[in-house]
PDB file of N, CA and C in Angstrom:
ATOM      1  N   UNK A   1      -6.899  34.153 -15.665  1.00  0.00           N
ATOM      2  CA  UNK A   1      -5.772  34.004 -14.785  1.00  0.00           C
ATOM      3  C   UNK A   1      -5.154  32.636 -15.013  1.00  0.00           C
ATOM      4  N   UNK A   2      -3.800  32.451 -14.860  1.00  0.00           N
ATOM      5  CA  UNK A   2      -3.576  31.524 -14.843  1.00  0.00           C
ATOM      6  C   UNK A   2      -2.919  30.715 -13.268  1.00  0.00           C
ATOM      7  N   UNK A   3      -3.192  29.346 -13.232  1.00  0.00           N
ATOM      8  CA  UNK A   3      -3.191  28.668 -11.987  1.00  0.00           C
ATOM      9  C   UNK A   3      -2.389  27.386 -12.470  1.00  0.00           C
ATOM     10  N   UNK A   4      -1.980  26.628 -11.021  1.00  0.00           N
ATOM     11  CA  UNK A   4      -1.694  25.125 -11.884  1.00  0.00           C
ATOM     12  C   UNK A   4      -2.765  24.293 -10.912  1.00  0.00           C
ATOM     13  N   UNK A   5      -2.876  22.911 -12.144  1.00  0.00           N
ATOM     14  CA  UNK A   5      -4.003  22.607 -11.670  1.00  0.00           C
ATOM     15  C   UNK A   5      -3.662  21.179 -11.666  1.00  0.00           C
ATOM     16  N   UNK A   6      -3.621  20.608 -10.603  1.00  0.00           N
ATOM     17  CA  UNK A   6      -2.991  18.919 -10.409  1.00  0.00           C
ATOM     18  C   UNK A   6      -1.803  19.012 -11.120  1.00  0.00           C
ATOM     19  N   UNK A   7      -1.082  20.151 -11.326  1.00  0.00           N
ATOM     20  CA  UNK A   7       0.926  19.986 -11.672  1.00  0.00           C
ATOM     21  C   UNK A   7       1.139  20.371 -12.864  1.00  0.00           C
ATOM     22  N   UNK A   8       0.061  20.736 -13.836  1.00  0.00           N
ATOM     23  CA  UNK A   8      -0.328  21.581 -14.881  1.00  0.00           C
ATOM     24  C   UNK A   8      -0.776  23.208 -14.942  1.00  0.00           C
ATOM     25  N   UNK A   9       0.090  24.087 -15.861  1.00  0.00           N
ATOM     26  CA  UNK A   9      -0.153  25.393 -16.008  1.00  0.00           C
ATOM     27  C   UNK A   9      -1.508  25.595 -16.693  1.00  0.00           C
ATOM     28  N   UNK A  10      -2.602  25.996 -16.242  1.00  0.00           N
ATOM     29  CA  UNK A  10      -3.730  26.062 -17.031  1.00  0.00           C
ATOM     30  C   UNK A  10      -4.219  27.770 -16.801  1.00  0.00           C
ATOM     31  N   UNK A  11      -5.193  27.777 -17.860  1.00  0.00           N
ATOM     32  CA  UNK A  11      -5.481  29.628 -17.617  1.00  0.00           C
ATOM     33  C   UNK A  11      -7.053  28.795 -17.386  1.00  0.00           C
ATOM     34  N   UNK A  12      -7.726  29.714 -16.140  1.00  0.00           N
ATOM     35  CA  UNK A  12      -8.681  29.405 -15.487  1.00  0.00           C
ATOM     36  C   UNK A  12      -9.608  31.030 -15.417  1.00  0.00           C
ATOM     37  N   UNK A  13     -10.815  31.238 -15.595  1.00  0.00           N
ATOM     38  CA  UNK A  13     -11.797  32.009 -14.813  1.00  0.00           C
ATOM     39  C   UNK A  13     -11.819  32.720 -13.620  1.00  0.00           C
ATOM     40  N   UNK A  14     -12.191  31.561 -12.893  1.00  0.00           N
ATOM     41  CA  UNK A  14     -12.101  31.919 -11.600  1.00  0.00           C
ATOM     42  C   UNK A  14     -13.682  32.733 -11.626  1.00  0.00           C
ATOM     43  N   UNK A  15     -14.092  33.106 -10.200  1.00  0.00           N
ATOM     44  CA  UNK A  15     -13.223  33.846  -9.294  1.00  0.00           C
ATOM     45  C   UNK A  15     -13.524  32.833  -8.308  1.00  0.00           C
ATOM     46  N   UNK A  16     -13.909  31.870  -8.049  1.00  0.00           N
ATOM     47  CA  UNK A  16     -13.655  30.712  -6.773  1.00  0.00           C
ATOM     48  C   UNK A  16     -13.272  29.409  -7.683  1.00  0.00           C
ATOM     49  N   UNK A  17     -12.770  28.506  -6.111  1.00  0.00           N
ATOM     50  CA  UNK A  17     -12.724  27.336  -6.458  1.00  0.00           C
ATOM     51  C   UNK A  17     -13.706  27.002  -6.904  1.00  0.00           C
ATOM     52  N   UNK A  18     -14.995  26.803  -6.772  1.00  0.00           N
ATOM     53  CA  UNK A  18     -16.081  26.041  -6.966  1.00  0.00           C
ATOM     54  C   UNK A  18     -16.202  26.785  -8.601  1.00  0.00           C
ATOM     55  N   UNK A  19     -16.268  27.711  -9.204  1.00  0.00           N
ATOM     56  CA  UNK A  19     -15.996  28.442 -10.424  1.00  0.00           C
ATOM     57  C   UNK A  19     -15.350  27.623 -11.417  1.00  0.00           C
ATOM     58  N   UNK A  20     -14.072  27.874 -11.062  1.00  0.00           N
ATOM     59  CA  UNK A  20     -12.844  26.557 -11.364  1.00  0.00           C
ATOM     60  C   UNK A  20     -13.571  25.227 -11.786  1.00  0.00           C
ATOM     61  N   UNK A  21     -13.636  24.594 -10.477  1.00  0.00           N
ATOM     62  CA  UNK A  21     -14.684  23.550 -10.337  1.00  0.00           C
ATOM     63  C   UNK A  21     -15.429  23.224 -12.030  1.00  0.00           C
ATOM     64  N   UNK A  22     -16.182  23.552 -11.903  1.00  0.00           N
ATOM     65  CA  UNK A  22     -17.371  23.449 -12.732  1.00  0.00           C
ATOM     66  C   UNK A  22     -16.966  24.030 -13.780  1.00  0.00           C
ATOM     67  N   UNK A  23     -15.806  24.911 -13.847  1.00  0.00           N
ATOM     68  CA  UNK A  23     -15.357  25.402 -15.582  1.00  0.00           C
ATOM     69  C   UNK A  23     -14.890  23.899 -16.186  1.00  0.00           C
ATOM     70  N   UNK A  24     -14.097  23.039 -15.391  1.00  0.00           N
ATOM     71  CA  UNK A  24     -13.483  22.098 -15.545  1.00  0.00           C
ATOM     72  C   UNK A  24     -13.708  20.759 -15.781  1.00  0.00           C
ATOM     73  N   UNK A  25     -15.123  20.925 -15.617  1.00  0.00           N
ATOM     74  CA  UNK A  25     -16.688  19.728 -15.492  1.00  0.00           C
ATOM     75  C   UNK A  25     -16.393  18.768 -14.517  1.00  0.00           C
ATOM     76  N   UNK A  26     -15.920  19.352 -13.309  1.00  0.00           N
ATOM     77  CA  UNK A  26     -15.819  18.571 -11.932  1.00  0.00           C
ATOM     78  C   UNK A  26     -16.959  19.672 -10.908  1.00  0.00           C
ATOM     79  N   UNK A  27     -17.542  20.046 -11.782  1.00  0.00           N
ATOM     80  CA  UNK A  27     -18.496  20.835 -10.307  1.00  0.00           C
ATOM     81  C   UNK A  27     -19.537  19.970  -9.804  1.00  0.00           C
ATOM     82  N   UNK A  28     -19.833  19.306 -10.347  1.00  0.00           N
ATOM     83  CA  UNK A  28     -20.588  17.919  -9.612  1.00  0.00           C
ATOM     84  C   UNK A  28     -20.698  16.612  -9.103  1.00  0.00           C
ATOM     85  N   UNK A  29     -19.263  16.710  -9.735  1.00  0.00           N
ATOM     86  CA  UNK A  29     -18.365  15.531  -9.143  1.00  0.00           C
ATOM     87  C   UNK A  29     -17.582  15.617  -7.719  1.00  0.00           C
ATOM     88  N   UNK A  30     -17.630  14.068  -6.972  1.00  0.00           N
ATOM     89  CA  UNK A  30     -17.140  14.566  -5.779  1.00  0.00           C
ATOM     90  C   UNK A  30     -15.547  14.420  -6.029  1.00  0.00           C
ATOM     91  N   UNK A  31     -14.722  15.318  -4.752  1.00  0.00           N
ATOM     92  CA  UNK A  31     -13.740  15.148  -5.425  1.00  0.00           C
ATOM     93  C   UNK A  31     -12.499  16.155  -3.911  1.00  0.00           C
ATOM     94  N   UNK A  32     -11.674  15.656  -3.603  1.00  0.00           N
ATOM     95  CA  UNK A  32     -10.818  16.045  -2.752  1.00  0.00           C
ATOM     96  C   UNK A  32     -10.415  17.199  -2.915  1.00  0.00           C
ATOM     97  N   UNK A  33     -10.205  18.199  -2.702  1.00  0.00           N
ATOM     98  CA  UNK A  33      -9.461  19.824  -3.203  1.00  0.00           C
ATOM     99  C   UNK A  33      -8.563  20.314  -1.798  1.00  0.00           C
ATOM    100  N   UNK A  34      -7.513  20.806  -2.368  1.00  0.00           N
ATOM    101  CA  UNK A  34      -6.275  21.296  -1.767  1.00  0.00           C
ATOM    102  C   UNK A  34      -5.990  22.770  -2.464  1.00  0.00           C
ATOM    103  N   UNK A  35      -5.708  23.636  -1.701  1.00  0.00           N
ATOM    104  CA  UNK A  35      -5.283  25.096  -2.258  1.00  0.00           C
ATOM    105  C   UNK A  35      -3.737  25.492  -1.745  1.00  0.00           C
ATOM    106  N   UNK A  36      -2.564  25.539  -2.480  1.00  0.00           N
ATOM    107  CA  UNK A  36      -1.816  25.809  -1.918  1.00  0.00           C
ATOM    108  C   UNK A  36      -1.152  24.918  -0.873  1.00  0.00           C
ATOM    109  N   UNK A  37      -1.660  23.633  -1.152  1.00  0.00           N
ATOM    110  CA  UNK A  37      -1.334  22.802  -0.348  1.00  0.00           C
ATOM    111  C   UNK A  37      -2.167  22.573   1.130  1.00  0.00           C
ATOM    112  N   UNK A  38      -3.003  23.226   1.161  1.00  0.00           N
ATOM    113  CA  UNK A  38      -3.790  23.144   2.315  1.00  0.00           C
ATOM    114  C   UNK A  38      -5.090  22.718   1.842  1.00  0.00           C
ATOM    115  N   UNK A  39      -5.655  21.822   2.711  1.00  0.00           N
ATOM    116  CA  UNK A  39      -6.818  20.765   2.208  1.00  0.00           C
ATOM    117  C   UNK A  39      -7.914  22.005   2.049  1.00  0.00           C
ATOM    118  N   UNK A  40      -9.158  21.775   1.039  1.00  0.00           N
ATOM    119  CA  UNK A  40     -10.514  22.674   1.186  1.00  0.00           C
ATOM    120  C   UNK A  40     -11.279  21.997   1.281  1.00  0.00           C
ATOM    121  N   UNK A  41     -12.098  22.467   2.648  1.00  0.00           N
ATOM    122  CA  UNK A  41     -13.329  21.303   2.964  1.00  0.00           C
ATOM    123  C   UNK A  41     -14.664  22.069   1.588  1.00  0.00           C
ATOM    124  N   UNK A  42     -15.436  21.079   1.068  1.00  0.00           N
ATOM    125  CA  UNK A  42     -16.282  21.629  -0.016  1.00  0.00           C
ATOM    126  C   UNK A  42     -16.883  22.774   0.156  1.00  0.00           C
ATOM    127  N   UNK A  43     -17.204  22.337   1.549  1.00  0.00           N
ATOM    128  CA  UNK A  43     -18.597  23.551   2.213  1.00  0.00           C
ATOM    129  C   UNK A  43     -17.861  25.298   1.564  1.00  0.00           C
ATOM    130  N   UNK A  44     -15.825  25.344   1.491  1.00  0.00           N
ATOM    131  CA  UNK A  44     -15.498  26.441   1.734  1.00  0.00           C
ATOM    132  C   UNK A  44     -15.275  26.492   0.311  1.00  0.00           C
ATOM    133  N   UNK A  45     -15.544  25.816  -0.629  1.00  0.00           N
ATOM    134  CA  UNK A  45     -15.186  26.391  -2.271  1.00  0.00           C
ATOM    135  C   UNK A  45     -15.701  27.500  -2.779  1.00  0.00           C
ATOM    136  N   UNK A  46     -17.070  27.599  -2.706  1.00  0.00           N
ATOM    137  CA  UNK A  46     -18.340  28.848  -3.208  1.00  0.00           C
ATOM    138  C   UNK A  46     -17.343  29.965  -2.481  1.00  0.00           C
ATOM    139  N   UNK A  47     -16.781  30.281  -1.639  1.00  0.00           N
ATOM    140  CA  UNK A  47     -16.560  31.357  -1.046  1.00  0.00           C
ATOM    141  C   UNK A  47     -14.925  31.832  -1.044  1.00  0.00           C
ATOM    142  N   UNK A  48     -13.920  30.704  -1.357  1.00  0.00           N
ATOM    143  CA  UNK A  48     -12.694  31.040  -1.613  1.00  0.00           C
ATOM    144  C   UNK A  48     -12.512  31.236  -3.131  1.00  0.00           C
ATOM    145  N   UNK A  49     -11.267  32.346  -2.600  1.00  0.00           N
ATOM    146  CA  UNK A  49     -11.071  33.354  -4.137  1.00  0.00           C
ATOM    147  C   UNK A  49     -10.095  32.544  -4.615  1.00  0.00           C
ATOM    148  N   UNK A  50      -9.562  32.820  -5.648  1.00  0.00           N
ATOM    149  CA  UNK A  50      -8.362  31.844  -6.120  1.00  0.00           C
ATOM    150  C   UNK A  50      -7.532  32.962  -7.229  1.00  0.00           C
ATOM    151  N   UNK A  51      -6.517  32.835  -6.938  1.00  0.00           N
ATOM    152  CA  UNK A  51      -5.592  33.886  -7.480  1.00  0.00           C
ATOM    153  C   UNK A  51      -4.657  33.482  -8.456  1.00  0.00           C
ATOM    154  N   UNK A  52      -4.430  35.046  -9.549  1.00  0.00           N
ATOM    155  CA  UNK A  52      -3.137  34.177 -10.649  1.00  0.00           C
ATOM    156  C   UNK A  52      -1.757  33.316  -9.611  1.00  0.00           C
ATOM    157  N   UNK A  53      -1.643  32.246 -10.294  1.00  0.00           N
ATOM    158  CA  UNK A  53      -0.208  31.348  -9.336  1.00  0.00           C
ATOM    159  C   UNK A  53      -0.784  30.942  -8.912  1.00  0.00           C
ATOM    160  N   UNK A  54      -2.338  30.130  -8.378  1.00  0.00           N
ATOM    161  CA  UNK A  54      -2.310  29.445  -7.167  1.00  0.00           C
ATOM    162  C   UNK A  54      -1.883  28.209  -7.771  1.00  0.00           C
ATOM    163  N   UNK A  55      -1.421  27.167  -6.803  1.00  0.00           N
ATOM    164  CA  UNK A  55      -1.902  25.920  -6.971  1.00  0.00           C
ATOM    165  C   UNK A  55      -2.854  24.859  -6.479  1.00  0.00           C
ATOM    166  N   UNK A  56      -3.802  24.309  -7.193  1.00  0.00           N
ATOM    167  CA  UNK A  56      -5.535  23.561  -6.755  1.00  0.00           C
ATOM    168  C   UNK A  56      -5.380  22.044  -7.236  1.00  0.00           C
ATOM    169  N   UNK A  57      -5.263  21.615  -6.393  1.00  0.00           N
ATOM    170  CA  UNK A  57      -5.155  19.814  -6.109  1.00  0.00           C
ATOM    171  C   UNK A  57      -6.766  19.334  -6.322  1.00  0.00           C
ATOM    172  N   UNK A  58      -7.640  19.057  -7.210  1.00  0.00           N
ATOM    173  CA  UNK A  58      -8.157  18.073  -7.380  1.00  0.00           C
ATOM    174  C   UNK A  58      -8.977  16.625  -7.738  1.00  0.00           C
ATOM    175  N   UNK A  59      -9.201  15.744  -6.649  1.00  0.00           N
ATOM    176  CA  UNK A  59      -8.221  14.170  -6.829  1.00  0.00           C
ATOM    177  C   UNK A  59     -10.063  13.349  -6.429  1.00  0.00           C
ATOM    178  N   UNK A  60     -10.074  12.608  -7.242  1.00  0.00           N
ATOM    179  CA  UNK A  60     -10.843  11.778  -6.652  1.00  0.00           C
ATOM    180  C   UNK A  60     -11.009  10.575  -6.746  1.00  0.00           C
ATOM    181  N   UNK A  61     -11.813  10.000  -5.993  1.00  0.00           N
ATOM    182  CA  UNK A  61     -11.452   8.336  -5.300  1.00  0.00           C
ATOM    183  C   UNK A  61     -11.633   7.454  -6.539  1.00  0.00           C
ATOM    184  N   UNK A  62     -10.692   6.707  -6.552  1.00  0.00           N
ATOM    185  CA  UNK A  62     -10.854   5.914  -7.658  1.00  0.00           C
ATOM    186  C   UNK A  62     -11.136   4.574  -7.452  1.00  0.00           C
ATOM    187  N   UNK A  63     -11.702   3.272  -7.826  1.00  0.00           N
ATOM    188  CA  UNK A  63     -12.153   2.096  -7.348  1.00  0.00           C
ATOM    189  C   UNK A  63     -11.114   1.004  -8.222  1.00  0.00           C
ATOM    190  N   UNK A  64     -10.963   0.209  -7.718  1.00  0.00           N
ATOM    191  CA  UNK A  64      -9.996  -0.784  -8.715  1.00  0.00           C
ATOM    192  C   UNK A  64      -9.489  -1.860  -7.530  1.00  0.00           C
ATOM    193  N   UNK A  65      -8.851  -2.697  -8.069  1.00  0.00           N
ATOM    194  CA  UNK A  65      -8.430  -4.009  -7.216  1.00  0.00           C
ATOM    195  C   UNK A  65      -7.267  -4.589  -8.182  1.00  0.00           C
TER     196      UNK A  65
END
């Protein structure tokens, strides 16, 4: 399927975020996620589906000065 992924058209797996996730080598990394513009708390990745078109925000904390 394909999704965009931080503002990029990418073809993705699926069938969850957390899927996604870890296709992407962020499944163990921590990391902010948004679906559609609506925030995903982690706990709900394993269990949300993710569909051709979505769009999946994510962002993580970066350190610098």
């Amino acid at each position: 399927m394909n999704i965009i992924l931080n503002g990029t058209r990418r073809a993705v797996s699926g069938p969850t975020v957390a899927d996604v996730l870890a296709e992407i080598g962020l499944g163990e990394v921590k990391v902010a996620t948004a679906l559609n513009g609506e925030f995903l708390p982690a706990g709900l990745r394993a269990t949300t589906a993710i569909s051709d078109g979505d769009a999946l925000e994510a962002l993580s904390s970066m350190q610098g000065g």
